[in-house]
Protein backbone atom coordinates (compact mmCIF):
# COMPACT_ATOMS: atom_id res chain seq x y z
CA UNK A 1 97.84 126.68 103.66
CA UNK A 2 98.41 126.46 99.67
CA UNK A 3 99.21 123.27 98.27
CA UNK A 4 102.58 123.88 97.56
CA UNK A 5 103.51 124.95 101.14
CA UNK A 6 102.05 121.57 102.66
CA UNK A 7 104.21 119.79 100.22
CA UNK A 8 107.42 121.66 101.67
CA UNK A 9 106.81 121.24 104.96
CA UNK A 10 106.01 117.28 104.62
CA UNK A 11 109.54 117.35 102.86
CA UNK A 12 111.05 119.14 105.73
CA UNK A 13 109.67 116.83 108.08
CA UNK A 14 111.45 113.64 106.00
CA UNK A 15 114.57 115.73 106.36
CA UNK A 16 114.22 115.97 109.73
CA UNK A 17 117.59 113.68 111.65
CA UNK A 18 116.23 110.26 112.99
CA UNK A 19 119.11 108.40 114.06
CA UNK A 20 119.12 104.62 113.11
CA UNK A 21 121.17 102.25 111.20
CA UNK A 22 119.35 101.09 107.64
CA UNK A 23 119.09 97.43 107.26
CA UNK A 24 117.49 95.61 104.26
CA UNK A 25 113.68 94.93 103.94
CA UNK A 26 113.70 91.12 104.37
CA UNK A 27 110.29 89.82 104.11
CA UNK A 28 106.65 91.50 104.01
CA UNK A 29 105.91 95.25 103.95
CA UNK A 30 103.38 97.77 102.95
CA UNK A 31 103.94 101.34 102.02
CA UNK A 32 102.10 104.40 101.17
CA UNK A 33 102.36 107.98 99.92
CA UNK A 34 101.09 110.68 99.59
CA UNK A 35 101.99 113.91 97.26
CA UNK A 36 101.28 116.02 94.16
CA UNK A 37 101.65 115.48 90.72
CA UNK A 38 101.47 117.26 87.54
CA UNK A 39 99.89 116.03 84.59
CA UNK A 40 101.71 117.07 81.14
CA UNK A 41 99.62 119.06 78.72
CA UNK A 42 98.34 116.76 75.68
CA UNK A 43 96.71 117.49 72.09
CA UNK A 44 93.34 116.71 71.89
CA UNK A 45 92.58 114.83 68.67
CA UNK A 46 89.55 112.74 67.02
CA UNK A 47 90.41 108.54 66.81
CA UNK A 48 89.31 108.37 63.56
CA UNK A 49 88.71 110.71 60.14
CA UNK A 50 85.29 111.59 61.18
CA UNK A 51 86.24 112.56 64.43
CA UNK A 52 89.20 114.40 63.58
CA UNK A 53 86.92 116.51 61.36
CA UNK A 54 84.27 117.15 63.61
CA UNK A 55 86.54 118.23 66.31
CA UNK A 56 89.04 120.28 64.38
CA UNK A 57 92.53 120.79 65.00
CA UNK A 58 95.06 122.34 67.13
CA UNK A 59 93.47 121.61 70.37
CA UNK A 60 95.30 120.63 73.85
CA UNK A 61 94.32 120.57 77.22
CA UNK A 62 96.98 122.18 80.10
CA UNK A 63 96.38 120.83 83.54
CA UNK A 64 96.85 122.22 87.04
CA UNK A 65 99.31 120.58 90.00
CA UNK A 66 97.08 118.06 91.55
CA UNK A 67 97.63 114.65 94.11
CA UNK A 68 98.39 111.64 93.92
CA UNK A 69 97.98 108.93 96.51
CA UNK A 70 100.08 105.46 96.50
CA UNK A 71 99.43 102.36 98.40
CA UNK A 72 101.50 99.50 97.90
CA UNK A 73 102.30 95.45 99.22
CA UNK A 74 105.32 93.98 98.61
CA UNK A 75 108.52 91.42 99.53
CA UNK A 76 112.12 92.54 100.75
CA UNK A 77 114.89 89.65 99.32
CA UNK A 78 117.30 90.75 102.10
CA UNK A 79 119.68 91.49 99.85
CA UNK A 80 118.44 95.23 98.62
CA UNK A 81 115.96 94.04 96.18
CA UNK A 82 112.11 93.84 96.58
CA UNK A 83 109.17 93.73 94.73
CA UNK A 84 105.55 95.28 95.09
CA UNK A 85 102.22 95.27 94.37
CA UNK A 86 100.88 99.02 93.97
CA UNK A 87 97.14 101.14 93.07
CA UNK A 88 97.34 104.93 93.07
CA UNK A 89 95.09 107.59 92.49
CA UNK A 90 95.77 110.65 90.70
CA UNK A 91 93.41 113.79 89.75
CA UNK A 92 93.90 116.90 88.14
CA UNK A 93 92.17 120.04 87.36
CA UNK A 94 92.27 121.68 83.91
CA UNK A 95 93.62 125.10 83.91
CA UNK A 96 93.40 125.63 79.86
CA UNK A 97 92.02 123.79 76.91
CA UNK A 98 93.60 125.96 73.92
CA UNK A 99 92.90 126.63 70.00
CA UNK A 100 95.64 127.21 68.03
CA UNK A 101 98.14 127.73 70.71
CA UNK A 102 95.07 130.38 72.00
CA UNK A 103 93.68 130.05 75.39
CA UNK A 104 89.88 129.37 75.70
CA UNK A 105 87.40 130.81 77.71
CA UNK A 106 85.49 128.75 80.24
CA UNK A 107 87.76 125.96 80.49
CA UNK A 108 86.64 123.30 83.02
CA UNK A 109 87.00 119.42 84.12
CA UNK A 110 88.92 117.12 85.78
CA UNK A 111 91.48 114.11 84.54
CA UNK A 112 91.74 111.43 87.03
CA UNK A 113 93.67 108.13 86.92
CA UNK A 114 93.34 105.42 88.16
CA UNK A 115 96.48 102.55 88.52
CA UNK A 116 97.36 99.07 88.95
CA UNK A 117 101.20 98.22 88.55
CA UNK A 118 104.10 96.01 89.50
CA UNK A 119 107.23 97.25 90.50
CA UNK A 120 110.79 95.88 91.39
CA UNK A 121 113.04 98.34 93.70
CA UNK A 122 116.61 97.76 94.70
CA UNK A 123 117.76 99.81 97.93
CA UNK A 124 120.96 100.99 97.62
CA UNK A 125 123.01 100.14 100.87
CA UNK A 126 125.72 103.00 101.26
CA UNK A 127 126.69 101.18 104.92
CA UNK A 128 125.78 104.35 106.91
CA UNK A 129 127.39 107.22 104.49
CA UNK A 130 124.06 109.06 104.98
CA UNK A 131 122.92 108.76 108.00
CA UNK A 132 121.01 105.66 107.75
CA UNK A 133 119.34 107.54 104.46
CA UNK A 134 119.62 104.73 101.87
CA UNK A 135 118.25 105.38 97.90
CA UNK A 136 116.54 103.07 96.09
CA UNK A 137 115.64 103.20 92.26
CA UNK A 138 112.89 101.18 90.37
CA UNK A 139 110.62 100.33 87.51
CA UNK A 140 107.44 99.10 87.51
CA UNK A 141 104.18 98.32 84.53
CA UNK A 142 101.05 97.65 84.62
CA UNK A 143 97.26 99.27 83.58
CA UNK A 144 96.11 103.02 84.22
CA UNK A 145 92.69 103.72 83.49
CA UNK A 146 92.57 107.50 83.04
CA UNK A 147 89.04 109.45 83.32
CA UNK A 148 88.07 113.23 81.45
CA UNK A 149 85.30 114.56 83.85
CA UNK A 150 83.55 117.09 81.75
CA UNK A 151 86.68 118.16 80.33
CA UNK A 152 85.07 121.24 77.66
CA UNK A 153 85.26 124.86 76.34
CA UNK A 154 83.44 126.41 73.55
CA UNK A 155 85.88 125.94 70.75
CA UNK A 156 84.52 127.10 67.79
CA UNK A 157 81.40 128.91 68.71
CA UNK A 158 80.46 125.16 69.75
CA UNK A 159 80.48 123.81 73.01
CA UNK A 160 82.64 120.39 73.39
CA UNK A 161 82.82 118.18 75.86
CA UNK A 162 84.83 115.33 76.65
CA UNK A 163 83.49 113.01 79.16
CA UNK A 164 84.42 109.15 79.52
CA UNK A 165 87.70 106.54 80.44
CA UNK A 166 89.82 103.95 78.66
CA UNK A 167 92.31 102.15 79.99
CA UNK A 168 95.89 101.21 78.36
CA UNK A 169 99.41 99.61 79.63
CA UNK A 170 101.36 101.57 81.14
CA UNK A 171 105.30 101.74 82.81
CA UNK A 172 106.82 103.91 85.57
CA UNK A 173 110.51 104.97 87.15
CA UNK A 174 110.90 105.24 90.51
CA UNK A 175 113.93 107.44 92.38
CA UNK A 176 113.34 107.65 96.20
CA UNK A 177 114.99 107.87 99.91
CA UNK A 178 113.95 106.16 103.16
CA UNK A 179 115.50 106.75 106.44
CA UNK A 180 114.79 104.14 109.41
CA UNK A 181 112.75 105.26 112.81
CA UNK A 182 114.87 103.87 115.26
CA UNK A 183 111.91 103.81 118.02
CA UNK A 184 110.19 101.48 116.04
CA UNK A 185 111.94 98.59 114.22
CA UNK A 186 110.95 98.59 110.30
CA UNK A 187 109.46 101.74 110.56
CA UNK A 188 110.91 103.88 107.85
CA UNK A 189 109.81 107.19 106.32
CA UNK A 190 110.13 107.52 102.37
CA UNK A 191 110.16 110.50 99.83
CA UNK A 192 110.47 109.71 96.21
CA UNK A 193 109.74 110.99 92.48
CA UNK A 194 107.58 109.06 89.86
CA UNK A 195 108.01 109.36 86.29
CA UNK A 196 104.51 107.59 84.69
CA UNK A 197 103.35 107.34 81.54
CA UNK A 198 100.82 105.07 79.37
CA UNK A 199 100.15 103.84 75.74
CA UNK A 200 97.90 106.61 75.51
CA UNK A 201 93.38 106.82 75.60
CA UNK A 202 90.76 106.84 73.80
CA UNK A 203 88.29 109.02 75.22
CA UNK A 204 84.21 109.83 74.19
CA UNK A 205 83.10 113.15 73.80
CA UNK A 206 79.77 114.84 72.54
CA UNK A 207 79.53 117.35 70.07
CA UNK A 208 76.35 118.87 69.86
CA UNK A 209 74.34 115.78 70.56
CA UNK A 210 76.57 113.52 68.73
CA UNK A 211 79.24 110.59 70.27
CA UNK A 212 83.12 111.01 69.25
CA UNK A 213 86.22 110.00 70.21
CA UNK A 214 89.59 111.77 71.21
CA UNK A 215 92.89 110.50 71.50
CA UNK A 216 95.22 111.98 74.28
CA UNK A 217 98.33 111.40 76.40
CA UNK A 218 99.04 110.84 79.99
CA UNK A 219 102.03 111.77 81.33
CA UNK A 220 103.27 112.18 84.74
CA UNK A 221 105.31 113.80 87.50
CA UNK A 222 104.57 112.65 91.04
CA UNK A 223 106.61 113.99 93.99
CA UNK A 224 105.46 112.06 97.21
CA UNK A 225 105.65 111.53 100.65
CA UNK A 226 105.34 107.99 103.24
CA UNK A 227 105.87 105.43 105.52
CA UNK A 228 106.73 101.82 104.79
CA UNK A 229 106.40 99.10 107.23
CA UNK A 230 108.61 95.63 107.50
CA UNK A 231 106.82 93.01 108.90
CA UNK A 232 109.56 91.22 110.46
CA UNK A 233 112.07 93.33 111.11
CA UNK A 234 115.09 92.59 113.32
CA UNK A 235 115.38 95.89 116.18
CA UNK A 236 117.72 98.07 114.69
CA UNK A 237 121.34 98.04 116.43
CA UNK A 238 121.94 101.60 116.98
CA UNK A 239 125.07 100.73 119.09
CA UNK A 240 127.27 97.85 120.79
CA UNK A 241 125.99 96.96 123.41
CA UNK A 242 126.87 93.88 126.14
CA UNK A 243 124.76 90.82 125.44
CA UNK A 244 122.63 89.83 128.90
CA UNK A 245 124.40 87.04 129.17
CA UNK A 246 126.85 86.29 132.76
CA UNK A 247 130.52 87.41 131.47
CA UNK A 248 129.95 88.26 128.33
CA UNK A 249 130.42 91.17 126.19
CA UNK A 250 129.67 91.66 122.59
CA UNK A 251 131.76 94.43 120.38
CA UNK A 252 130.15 95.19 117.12
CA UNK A 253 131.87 96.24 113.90
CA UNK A 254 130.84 98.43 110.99
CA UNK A 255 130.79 96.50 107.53
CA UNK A 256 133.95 95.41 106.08
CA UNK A 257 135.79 96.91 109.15
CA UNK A 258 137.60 95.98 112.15
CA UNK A 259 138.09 99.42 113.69
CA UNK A 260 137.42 100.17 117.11
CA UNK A 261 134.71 102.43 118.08
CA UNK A 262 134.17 104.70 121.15
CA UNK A 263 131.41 102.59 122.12
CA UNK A 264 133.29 99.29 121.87
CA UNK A 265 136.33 100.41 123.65
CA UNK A 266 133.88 101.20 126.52
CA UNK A 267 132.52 98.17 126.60
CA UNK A 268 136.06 96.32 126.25
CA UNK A 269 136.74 98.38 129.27
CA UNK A 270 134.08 96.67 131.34
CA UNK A 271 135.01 93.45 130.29
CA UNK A 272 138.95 94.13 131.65
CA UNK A 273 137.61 95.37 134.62
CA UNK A 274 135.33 92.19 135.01
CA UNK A 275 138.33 89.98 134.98
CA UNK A 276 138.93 90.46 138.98
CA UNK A 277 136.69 88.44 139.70
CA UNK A 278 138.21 85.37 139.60
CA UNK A 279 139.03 85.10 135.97
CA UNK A 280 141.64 83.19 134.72
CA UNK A 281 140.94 82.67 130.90
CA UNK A 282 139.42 85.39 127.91
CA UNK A 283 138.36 84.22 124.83
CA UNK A 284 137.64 86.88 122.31
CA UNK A 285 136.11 85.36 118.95
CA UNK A 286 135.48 87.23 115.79
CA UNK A 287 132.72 86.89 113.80
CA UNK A 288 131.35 88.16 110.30
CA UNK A 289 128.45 88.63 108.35
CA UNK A 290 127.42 86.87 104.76
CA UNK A 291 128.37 89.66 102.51
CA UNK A 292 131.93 88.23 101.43
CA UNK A 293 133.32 85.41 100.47
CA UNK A 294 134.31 82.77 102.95
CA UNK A 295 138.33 83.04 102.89
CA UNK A 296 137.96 87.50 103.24
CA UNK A 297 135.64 87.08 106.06
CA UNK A 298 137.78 84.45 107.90
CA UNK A 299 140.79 86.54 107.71
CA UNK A 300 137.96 89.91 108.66
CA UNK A 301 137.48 87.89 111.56
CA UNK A 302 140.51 87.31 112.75
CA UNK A 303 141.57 91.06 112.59
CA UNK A 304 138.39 92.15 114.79
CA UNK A 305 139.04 89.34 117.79
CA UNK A 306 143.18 90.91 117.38
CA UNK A 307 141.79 94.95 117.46
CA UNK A 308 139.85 93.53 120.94
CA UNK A 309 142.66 91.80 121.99
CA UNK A 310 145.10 94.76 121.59
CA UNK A 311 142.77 96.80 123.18
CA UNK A 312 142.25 94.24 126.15
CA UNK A 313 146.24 94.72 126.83
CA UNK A 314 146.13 97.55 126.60
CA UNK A 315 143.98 97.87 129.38
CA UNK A 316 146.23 95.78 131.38
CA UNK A 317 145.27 92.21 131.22
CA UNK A 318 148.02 89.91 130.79
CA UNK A 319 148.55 88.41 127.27
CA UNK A 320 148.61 84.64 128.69
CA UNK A 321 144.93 84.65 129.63
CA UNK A 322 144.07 86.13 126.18
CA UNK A 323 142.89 83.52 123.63
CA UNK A 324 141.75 85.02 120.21
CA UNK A 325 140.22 82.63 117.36
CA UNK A 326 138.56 83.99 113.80
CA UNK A 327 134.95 81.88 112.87
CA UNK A 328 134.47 83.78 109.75
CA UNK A 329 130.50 83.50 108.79
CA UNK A 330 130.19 80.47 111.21
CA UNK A 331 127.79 80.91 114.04
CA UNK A 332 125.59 84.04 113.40
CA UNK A 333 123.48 85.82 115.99
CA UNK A 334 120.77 86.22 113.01
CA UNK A 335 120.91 83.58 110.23
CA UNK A 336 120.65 85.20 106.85
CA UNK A 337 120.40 84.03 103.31
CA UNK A 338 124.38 84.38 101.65
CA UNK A 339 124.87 87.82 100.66
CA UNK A 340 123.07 89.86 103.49
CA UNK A 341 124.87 92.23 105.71
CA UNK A 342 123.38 92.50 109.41
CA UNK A 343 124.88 94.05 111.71
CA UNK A 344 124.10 92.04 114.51
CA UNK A 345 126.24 89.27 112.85
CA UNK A 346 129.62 91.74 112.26
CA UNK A 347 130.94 91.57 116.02
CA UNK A 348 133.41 89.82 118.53
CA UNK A 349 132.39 87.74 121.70
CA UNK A 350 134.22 88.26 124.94
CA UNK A 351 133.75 85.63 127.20
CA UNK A 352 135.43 85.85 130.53
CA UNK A 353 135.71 82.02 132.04
């Protein structure tokens, strides 16, 4: 299989529908990647006035799709933002070394970097739009070191060729997707594009028995492929579900909503029907997460626990045993630093007494 159709088909299998609700990275994760990248072409010239005359003019190297290979540690804020540690590997073949805008025969070598960088990354939380898909964007800098493996031609009747490393500063955008495994909590699979690029290099080469140096560029496209792991990740709440607890029921709520789903109006339906045995009082308290501000999440609260209520008469149970109260952010199921949305925490209790 050619390189370009085991890229596809790793990109088909990231398309592929996992269902699971994304929740931020809070805490410690690692990632990695894996893709191919393509190096842009670059002029070859000498560092200095000797060099550039002993090397000539009007020479660049043109370099073939090669891979790239990411591995990276790093620290989710809970609130979308996270920062990483990352080394990568990339290597590519040359296809042409030209004179004059003239292709040369024999063209050979390899350019390889090597990486080090820091990145920051802020996941975009869309609250579901996707399918649990959630971008994220980034920048990161650091040090490449970039290596010309026998990188030569015969330019000139005279056989040149470039051989060494140097490494310079370098800075990087990052544009990506992840999408949650909902078998196995933090689990998420990632595709992304990397936009790289350094300060330049400063490379040796030998010209007929004698030491020079070229200048060149590295600049680069990376399309990849990966998994990231969180640490500590809460299990994903795929749907409501009643809490193991003796008469009592737990209806969860979408962000910023108090709608009723299918699911919740089943389970509101179990909890009605549970009131024959012997139950003379139902409290049904609303709850919110830490993504608003206090007074909008009292009043959020106070509309779920009245949609459950409605819903409980609805079903027949007499308004007088019905007792609905709002608690805002009070009381979560998960604490959380101000800010973070879980969806364990956007719900109402039904307790049956």
């Amino acid at each position: 299989m050619s390189f370009k159709k085991t890229l596809l088909a790793a990109a088909a299998v990231v398309a592929l529908p996992v269902l699971a609700q994304a929740q931020p990275v809070n805490g410690l994760y690692l990632g990695a990647g894996f893709g191919g990248n393509f190096l842009d072409n670059t002029d070859i010239t000498g560092s200095t006035a000797a060099d550039k005359e002993a090397i000539g003019s009007g020479i660049s190297a043109e370099f073939s799709w090669g891979y790239v290979g990411v591995l990276s540690l790093g620290w989710g804020f809970g609130n979308g933002l996270r920062a990483e540690i990352e080394g990568s590997y990339r290597s590519n073949e040359v296809s042409d070394i030209k004179e004059g805008g003239k292709a040369q025969a024999g063209s050979t070598g390899t350019a390889t970097s090597y990486g080090a960088m820091l990145n920051v990354i802020y996941d975009i939380n869309l609250g579901g739009a996707l399918g649990g898909l959630t971008p994220y964007v980034g920048a990161g800098g650091g040090y490449i070191w970039h290596d010309y493996d026998s990188v030569g031609t015969n330019v000139g009747g005279q056989k040149e060729v470039f051989s060494g490393d140097n490494g310079n500063f370098g800075g990087q955008a990052i544009v990506g997707l992840s999408l949650p495994i909902a078998s196995v909590p933090g689990l998420a699979m990632t595709a992304e594009y990397r936009y790289m690029m350094t300060a330049g290099h400063e490379i040796s080469s030998t010209i007929n028995g004698a030491s020079r140096k070229i200048d060149v560029d590295n600049v680069n496209h990376s399309l990849l492929v990966g998994m990231r792991y969180a640490f500590n990740a809460a299990p994903a709440v795929a749907a409501a579900a009643p809490v193991a607890q003796a008469r009592t029921f737990l209806v969860f709520f979408d962000w910023n909503k108090a709608d009723l789903t299918d699911r919740a109006r089943q389970i509101i339906g179990e909890a009605a029907s549970a009131r024959n045995q012997g139950v003379t009082r139902i409290e049904v308290n609303g709850y919110t997460d830490r993504s608003g501000t206090d007074q909008y999440n009292q009043g959020l609260s106070v509309r779920r626990a009245n949609a459950v209520a409605a819903e409980l008469l609805r079903r027949g149970v007499p308004r007088n045993q019905i007792v609905t109260r709002g608690f805002g952010e009070a009381n979560p199921l998960v604490p959380t630093a101000d800010g973070v949305r879980e969806p364990q925490n956007r719900r109402v209790e039904i307790i049956l007494r």
